[in-house]
Protein backbone atom coordinates (compact mmCIF):
# COMPACT_ATOMS: atom_id res chain seq x y z
CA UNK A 1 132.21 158.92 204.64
CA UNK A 2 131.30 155.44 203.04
CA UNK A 3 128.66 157.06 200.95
CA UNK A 4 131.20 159.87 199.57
CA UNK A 5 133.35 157.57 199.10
CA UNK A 6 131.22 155.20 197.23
CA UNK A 7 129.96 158.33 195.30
CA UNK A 8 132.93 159.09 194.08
CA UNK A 9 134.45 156.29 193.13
CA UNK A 10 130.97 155.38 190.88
CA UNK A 11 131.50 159.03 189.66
CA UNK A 12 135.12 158.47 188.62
CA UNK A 13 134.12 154.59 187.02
CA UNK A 14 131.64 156.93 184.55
CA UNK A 15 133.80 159.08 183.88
CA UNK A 16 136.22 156.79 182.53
CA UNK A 17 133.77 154.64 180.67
CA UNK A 18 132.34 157.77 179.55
CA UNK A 19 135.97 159.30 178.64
CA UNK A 20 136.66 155.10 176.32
CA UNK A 21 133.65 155.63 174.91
CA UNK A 22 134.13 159.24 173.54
CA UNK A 23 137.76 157.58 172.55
CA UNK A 24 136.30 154.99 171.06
CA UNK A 25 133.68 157.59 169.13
CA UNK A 26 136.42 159.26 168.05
CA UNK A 27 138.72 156.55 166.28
CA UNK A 28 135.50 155.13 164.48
CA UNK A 29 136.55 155.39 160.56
CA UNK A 30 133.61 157.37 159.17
CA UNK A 31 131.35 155.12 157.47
CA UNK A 32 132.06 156.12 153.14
CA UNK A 33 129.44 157.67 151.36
CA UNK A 34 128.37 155.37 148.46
CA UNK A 35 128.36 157.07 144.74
CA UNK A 36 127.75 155.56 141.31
CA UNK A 37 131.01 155.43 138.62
CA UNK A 38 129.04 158.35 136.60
CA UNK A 39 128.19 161.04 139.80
CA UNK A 40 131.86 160.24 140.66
CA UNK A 41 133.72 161.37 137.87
CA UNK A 42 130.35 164.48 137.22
CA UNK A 43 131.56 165.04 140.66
CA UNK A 44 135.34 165.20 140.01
CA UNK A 45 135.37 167.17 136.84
CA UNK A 46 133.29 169.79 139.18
CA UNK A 47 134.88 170.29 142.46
CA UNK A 48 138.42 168.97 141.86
CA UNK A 49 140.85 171.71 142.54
CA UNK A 50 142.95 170.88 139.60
CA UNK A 51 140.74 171.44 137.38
CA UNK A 52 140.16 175.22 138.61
CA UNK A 53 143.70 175.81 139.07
CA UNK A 54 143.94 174.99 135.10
CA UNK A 55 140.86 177.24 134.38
CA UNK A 56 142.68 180.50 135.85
CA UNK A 57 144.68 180.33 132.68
CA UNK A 58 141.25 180.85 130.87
CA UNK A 59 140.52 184.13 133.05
CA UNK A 60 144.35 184.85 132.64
CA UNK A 61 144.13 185.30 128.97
CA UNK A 62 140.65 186.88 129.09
CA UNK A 63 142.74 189.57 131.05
CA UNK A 64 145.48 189.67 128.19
CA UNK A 65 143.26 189.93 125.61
CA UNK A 66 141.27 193.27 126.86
CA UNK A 67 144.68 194.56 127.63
CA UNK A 68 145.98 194.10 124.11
CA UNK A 69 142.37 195.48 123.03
CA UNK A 70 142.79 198.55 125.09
CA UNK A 71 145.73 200.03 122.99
CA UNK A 72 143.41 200.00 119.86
CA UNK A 73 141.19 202.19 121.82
CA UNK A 74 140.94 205.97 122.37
CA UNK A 75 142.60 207.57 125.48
CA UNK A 76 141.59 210.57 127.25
CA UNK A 77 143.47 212.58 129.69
CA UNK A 78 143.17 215.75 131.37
CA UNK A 79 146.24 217.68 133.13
CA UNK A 80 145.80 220.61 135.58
CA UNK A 81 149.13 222.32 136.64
CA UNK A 82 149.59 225.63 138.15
CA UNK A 83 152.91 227.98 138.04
CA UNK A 84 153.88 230.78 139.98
CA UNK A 85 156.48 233.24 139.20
CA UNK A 86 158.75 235.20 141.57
CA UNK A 87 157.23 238.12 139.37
CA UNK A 88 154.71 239.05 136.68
CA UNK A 89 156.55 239.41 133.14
CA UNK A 90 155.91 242.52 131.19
CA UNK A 91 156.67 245.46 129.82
CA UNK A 92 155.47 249.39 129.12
CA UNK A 93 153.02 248.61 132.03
CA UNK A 94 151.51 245.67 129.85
CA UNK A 95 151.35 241.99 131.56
CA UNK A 96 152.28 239.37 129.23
CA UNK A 97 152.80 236.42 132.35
CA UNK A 98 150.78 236.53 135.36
CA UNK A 99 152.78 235.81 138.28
CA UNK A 100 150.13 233.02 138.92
CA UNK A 101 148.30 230.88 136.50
CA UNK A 102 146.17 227.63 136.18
CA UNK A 103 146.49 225.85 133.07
CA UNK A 104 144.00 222.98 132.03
CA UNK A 105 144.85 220.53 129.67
CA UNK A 106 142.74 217.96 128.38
CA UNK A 107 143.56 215.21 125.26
CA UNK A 108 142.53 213.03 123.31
CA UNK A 109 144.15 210.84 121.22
CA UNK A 110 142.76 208.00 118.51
CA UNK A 111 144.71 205.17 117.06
CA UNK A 112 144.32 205.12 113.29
CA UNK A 113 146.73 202.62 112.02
CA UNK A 114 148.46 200.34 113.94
CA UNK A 115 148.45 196.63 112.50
CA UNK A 116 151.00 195.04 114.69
CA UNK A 117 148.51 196.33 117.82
CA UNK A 118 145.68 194.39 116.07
CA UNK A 119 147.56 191.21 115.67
CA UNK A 120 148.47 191.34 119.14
CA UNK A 121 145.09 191.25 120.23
CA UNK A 122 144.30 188.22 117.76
CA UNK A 123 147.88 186.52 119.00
CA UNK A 124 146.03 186.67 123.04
CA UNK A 125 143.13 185.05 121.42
CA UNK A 126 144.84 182.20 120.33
CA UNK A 127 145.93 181.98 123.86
CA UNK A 128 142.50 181.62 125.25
CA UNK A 129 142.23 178.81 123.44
CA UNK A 130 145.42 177.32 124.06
CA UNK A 131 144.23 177.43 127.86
CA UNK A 132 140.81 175.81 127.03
CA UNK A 133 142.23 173.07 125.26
CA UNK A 134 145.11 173.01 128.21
CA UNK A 135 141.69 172.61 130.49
CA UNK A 136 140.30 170.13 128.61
CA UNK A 137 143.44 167.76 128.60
CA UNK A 138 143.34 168.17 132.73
CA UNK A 139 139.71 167.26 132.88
CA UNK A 140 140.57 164.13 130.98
CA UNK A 141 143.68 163.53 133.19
CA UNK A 142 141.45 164.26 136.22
CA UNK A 143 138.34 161.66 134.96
CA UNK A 144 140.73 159.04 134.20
CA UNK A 145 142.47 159.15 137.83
CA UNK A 146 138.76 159.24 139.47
CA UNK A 147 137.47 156.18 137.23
CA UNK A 148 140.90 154.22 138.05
CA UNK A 149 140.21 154.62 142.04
CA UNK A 150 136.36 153.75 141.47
CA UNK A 151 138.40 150.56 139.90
CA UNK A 152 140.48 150.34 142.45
CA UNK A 153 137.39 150.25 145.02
CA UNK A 154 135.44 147.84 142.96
CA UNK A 155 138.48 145.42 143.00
CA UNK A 156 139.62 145.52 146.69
CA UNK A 157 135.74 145.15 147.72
CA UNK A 158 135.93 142.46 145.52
CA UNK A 159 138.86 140.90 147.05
CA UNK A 160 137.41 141.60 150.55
CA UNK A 161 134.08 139.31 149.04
CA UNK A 162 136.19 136.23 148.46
CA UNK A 163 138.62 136.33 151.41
CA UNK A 164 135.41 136.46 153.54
CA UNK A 165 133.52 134.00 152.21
CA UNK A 166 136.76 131.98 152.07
CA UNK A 167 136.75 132.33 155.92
CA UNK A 168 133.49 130.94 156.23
CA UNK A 169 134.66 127.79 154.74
CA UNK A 170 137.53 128.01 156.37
CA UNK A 171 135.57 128.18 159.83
CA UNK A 172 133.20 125.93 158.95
CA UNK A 173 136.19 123.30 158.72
CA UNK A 174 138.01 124.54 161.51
CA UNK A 175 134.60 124.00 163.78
CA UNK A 176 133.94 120.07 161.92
CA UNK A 177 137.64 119.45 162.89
CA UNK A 178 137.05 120.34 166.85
CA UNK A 179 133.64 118.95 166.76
CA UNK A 180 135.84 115.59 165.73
CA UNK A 181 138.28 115.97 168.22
CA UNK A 182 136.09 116.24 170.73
CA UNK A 183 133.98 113.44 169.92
CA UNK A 184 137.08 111.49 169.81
CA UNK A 185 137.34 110.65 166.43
CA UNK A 186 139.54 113.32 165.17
CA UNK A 187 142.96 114.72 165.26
CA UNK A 188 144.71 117.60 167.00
CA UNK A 189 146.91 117.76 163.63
CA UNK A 190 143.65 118.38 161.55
CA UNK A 191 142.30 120.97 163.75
CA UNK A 192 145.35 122.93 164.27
CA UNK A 193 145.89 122.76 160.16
CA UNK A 194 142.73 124.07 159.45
CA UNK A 195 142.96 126.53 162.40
CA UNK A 196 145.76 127.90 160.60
CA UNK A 197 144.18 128.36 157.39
CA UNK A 198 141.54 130.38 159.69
CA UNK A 199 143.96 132.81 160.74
CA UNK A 200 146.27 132.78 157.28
CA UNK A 201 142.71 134.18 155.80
CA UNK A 202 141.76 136.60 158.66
CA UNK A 203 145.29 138.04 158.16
CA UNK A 204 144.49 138.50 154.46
CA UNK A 205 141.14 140.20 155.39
CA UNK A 206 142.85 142.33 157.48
CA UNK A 207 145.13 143.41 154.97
CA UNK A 208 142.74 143.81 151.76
CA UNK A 209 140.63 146.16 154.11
CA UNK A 210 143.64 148.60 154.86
CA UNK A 211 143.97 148.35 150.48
CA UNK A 212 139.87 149.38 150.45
CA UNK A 213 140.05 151.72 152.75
CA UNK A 214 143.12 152.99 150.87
CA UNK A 215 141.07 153.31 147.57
CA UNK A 216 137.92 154.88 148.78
CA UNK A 217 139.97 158.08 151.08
CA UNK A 218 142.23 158.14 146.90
CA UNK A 219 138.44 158.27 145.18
CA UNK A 220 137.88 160.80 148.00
CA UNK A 221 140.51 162.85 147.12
CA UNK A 222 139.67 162.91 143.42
CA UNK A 223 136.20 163.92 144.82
CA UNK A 224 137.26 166.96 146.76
CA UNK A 225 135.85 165.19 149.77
CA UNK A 226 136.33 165.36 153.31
CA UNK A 227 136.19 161.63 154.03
CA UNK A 228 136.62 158.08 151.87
CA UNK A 229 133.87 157.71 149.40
CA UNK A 230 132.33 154.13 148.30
CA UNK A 231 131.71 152.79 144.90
CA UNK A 232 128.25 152.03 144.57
CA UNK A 233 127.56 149.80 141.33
CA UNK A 234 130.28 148.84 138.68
CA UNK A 235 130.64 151.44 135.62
CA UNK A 236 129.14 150.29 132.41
CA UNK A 237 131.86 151.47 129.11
CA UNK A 238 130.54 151.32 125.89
CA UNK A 239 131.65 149.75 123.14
CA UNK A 240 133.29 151.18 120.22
CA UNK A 241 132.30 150.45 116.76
CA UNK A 242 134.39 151.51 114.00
CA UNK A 243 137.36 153.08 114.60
CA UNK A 244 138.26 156.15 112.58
CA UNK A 245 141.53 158.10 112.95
CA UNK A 246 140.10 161.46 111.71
CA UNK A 247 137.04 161.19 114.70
CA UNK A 248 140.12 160.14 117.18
CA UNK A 249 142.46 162.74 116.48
CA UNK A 250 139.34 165.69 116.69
CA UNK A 251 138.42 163.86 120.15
CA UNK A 252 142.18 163.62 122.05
CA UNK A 253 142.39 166.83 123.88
CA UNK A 254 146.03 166.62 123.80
CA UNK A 255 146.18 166.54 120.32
CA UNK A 256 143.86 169.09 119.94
CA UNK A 257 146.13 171.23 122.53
CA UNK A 258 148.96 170.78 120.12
CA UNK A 259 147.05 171.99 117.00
CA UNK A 260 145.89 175.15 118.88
CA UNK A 261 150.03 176.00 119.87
CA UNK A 262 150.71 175.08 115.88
CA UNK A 263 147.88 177.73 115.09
CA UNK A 264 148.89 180.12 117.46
CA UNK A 265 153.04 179.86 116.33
CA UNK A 266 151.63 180.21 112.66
CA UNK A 267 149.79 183.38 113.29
CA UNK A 268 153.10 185.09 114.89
CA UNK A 269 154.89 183.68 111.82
CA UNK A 270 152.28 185.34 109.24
CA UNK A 271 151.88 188.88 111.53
CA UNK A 272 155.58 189.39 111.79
CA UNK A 273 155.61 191.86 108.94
CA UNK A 274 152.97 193.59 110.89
CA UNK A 275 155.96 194.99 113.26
CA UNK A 276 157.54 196.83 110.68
CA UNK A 277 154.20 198.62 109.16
CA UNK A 278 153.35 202.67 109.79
CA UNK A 279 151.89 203.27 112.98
CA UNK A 280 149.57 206.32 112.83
CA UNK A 281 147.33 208.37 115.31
CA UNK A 282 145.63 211.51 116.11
CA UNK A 283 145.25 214.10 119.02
CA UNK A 284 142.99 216.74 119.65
CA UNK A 285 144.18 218.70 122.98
CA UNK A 286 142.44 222.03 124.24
CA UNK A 287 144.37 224.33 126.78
CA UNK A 288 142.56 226.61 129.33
CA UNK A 289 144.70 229.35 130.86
CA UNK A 290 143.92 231.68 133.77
CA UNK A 291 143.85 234.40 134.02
CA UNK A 292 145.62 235.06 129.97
CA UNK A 293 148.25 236.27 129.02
CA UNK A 294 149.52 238.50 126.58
CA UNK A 295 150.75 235.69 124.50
CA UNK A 296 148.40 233.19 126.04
CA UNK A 297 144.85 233.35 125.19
CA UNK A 298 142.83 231.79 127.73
CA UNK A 299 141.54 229.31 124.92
CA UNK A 300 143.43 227.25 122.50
CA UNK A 301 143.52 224.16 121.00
CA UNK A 302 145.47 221.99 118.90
CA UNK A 303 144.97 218.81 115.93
CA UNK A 304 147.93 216.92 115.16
CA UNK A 305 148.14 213.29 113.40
CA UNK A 306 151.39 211.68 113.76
CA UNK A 307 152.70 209.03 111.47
CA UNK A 308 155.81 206.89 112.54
CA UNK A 309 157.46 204.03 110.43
CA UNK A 310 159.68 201.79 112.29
CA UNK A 311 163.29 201.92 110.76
CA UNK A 312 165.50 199.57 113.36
CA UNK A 313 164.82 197.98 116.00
CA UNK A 314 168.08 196.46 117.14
CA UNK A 315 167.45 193.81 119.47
CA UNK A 316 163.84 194.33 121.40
CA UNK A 317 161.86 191.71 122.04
CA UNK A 318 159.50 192.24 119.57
CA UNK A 319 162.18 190.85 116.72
CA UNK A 320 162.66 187.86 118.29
CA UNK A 321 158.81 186.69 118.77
CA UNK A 322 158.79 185.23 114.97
CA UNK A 323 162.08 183.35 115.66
CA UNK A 324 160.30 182.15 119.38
CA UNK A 325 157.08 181.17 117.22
CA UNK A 326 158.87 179.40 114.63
CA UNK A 327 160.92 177.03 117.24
CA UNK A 328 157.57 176.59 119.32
CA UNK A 329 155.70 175.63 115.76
CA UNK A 330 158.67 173.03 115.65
CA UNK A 331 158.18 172.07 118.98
CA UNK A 332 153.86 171.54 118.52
CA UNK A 333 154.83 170.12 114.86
CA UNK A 334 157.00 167.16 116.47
CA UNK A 335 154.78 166.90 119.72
CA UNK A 336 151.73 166.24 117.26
CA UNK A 337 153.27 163.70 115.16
CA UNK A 338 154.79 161.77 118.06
CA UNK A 339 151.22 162.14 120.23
CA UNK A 340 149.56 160.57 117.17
CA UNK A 341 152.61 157.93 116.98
CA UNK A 342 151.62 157.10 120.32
CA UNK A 343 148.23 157.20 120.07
CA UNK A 344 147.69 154.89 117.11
CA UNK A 345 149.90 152.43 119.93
CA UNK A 346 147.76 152.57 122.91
CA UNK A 347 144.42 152.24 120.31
CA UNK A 348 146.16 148.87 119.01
CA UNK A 349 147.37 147.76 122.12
CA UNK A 350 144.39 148.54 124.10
CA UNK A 351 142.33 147.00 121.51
CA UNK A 352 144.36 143.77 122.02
CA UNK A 353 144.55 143.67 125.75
CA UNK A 354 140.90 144.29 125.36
CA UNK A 355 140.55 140.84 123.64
CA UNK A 356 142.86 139.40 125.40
CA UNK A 357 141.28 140.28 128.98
CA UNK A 358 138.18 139.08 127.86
CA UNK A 359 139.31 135.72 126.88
CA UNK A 360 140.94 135.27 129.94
CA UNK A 361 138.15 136.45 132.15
CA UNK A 362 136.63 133.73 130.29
CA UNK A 363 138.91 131.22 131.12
CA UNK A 364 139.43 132.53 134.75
CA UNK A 365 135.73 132.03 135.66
CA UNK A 366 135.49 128.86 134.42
CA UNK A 367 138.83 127.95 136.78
CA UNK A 368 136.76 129.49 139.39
CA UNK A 369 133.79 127.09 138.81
CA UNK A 370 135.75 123.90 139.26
CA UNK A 371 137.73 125.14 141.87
CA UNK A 372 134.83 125.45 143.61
CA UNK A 373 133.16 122.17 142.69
CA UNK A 374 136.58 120.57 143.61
CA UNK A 375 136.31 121.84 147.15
CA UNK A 376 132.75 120.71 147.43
CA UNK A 377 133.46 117.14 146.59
CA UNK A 378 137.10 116.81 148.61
CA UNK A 379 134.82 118.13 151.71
CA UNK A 380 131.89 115.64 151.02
CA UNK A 381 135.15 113.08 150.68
CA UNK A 382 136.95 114.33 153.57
CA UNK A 383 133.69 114.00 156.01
CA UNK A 384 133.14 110.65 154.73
CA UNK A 385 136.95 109.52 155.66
CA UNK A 386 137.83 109.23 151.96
CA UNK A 387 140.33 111.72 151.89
CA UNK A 388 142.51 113.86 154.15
CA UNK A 389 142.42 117.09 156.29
CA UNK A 390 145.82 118.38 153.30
CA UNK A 391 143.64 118.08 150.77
CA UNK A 392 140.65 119.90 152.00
CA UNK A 393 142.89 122.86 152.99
CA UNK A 394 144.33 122.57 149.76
CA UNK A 395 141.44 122.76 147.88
CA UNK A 396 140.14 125.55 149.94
CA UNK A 397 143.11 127.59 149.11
CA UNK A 398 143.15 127.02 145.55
CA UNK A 399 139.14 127.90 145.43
CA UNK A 400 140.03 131.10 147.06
CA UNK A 401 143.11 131.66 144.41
CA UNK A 402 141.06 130.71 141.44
CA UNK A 403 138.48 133.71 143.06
CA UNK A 404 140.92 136.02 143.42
CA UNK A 405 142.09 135.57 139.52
CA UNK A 406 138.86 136.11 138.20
CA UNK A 407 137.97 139.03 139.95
CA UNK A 408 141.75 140.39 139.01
CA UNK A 409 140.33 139.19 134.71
CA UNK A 410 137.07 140.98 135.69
CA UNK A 411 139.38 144.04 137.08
CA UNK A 412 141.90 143.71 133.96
CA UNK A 413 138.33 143.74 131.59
CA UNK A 414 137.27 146.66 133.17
CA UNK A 415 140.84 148.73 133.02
CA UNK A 416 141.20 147.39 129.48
CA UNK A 417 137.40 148.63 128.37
CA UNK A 418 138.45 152.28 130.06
CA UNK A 419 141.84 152.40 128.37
CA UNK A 420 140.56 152.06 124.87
CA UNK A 421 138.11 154.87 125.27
CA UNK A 422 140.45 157.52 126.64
CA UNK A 423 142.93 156.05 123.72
CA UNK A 424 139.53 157.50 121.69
CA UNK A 425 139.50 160.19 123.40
CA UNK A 426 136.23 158.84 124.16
CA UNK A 427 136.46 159.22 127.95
CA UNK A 428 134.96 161.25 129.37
CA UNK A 429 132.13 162.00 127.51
C-alpha cells in the first residue's frame, strides 16, 4: 500500500509539473520573425488584404467592359415551338393547318450603327483605369502604414536599448551603495535612493516592451502575418535632388486618380450626343415548318434592317449621365486643385521639418555625449566622497533622458526623410 501510494502521488507531482510546463509552453510570446524595411513593405504590398480587396474593382470593370462589348456583337438564337390544334384547318378536302406542327426558328441579328453602344464600351474603359489608379493610391496608403510600424519598431527597440543599459548603471550603483553599507561606510538613505532608481527603470522597461511588442504584432498585421514580426536593420531613404512639380504631380497616385475621374467625366460630356444618334441593325431569320402547310412552306426565310432614331426620352437615366458627369468633372476639377494645394504644403513643410530634424538630431546627440560624460565624472566624484548619492542619481537620469531624446531626433529624422518622399510621391518605389 506504501508503494501505491508513493506511486501515485510521484505520478500526480509529474503530472502537474508536466501540466505548468505545457502552461507555461503555451503563454510563451512567439519569438518575432526578423525582416529588413524593404522585404517588409515587398511583403505588404503582396499579401495585404487591402490591397486585393481594392484590386476586385480592376476585375469588376474588366467584367463591365466585355458586357458593354457584347451589345456591339452579333446574337444568335434559335426557337423551337410546337402547336396543336383541336382540328386540322381546311377546306374542299385540302389541308391548309396541320392539327400538329413543329416550327424552327433560328436568327440572327448584327448591329450596324449604334454609337452611343460604342461609347459605352470606351466610358467602362475609363473605369478600369479609374480602379488601377484607385489601386495604386491603396498600395501607397498600405506602404506608408507598414514603413511607419517598421518605425515604430526601430524606435521602441531603441527605447528598450537605453532603459536597459540605464539599468545597468543603475544596478551597478545600487550594488556600490550596499557594498558601502555593509562595509560600514555607507548609508541606508543612499542605497534605498538608488534602489529606487533600480526599480523606477525596471518599471520603464517593463512598459517600453508592452509598446515593442505592440509595434511588431501592428507591422504584423500590415504583413498579413500570423504572429509579431521584427525589424531587422534601419531603412535607408534617399535623398531627393531637385524638386520639380511636373515629375511630382505624374508620381502622386492620388492626383493621378483624380485626372483619370476628370478624363472619364469629360468623355460622358463629349459622347452625350451619341444618345440621340440612329441606331441601326440587321436580321436574317429562317423558319422550318413541319409537316407544311398550305400557306406555310416548310422553308422560309426573312432579311430585315431596322433603323430607329431616338425622338424623346423623357426622363431615363440615360439623360441624366451628362448632367452626373459634368457635377463629378466639378467634383475631380476641385479635388485636383485642392490635392495639389495640399501637396505643394506637405513638400514645403516636410522639406523644413526635414532640416529641422536634422539639426536637432544634431544637437540631441551631442546632449547625449555630455550627459554621459557628466555621469562618468559625478560617479568617479561620488566614489571618491566628493559629491553625493542626489547627484549621481541625478545625473543618471538625465543621461538616460538625453538618450531617449536623441533616439526620439533619430526617430523624428527618419519620419521626416519618409514624409518627404511620399509628399513626392516617391514612396514606394
Amino acid at each position: 500500500m506504501k508503494a501505491s501510494a508513493l506511486t501515485t502521488r510521484a505520478a500526480a507531482a509529474l503530472v502537474a509539473v508536466l501540466g505548468v510546463a505545457m502552461v507555461a509552453h503555451a503563454q510563451a510570446p512567439p519569438v518575432p520573425r526578423a525582416v529588413t524595411f524593404e522585404e517588409a513593405i515587398a511583403r505588404a504590398l503582396q499579401r495585404n488584404p487591402t490591397i486585393a480587396i481594392a484590386a476586385t474593382s480592376i476585375a469588376r470593370a474588366n467584367v463591365l467592359v466585355r458586357e458593354s462589348r457584347a451589345a456591339l456583337m452579333p446574337y444568335a438564337e434559335m426557337r423551337l415551338s410546337n402547336v396543336t390544334l383541336d382540328a386540322a384547318r381546311g377546306f374542299n378536302g385540302d389541308t391548309f393547318q396541320p392539327q400538329n406542327q413543329f416550327f424552327f426558328t433560328p436568327s440572327v441579328s448584327v448591329p450596324i450603327l449604334a454609337l452611343w453602344r460604342r461609347s459605352i464600351v470606351d466610358q467602362t474603359r475609363d473605369q478600369i483605369e479609374i480602379a488601377n489608379r484607385t489601386v495604386a493610391e491603396v498600395r501607397q496608403q498600405v506602404a506608408v502604414a507598414t514603413a511607419e510600424a517598421y518605425l515604430q519598431v526601430i524606435a521602441a527597440r531603441r527605447q528598450l536599448e537605453i532603459d536597459e543599459s540605464a539599468l545597468k548603471t543603475a544596478q551597478a550603483h545600487l550594488d556600490y551603495a550596499t557594498r558601502r553599507l555593509e562595509g560600514g561606510i555607507g548609508s541606508r538613505l543612499n542605497q534605498a535612493r538608488a534602489g529606487q532608481t533600480v526599480e523606477i527603470t525596471l518599471a520603464r522597461i517593463e512598459a517600453v516592451r508592452i509598446l515593442l511588442r505592440r509595434a511588431q504584432e501592428a507591422l504584423g498585421v500590415m504583413l498579413a502575418e500570423d504572429g509579431p514580426v521584427d525589424a531587422r536593420g534601419e531603412p535607408v531613404f534617399e535623398q531627393p535632388g531637385t524638386i520639380d512639380e511636373a515629375q511630382w504631380v505624374a508620381a502622386r497616385p492620388d492626383l493621378q486618380l483624380q485626372a483619370a475621374v476628370k478624363r472619364s467625366s469629360e468623355r460622358v460630356i463629349r459622347d452625350a450626343f451619341k444618345d440621340w444618334t440612329p441606331v441601326a441593325s440587321a436580321n436574317f431569320q429562317p423558319n422550318f415548318v413541319g409537316p407544311a402547310g398550305l400557306f406555310q412552306p416548310a422553308r422560309t426565310w426573312q432579311l430585315s434592317f431596322t433603323v430607329t432614331q431616338p425622338l424623346f426620352k423623357g426622363g431615363l437615366k440615360k439623360n441624366l449621365d451628362a448632367r452626373l458627369a459634368e457635377v463629378s468633372l466639378t467634383e475631380a476639377t476641385l479635388a485636383e486643385a485642392r490635392i495639389r494645394i495640399e501637396a505643394r504644403s506637405e513638400i514645403r513643410m516636410a522639406q523644413e521639418a526635414l532640416s529641422g530634424a536634422e539639426r536637432a538630431e544634431a544637437n540631441a546627440r551631442r546632449a547625449a555625449e555630455y550627459a554621459r560624460e557628466v555621469l562618468k565624472i559625478t560617479t568617479t566624484a561620488f566614489e571618491v566622497g566628493a559629491t553625493t548619492n542626489l547627484e549621481v542619481i541625478e545625473a543618471q537620469q538625465t543621461s538616460r533622458d538625453s538618450e531617449t531624446a536623441a533616439a526620439l531626433a533619430e526617430d523624428a529624422t527618419r519620419r521626416a526623410r519618409l514624409d518627404l518622399l511620399v509628399a513626392l510621391g516617391r514612396f514606394p518605389k
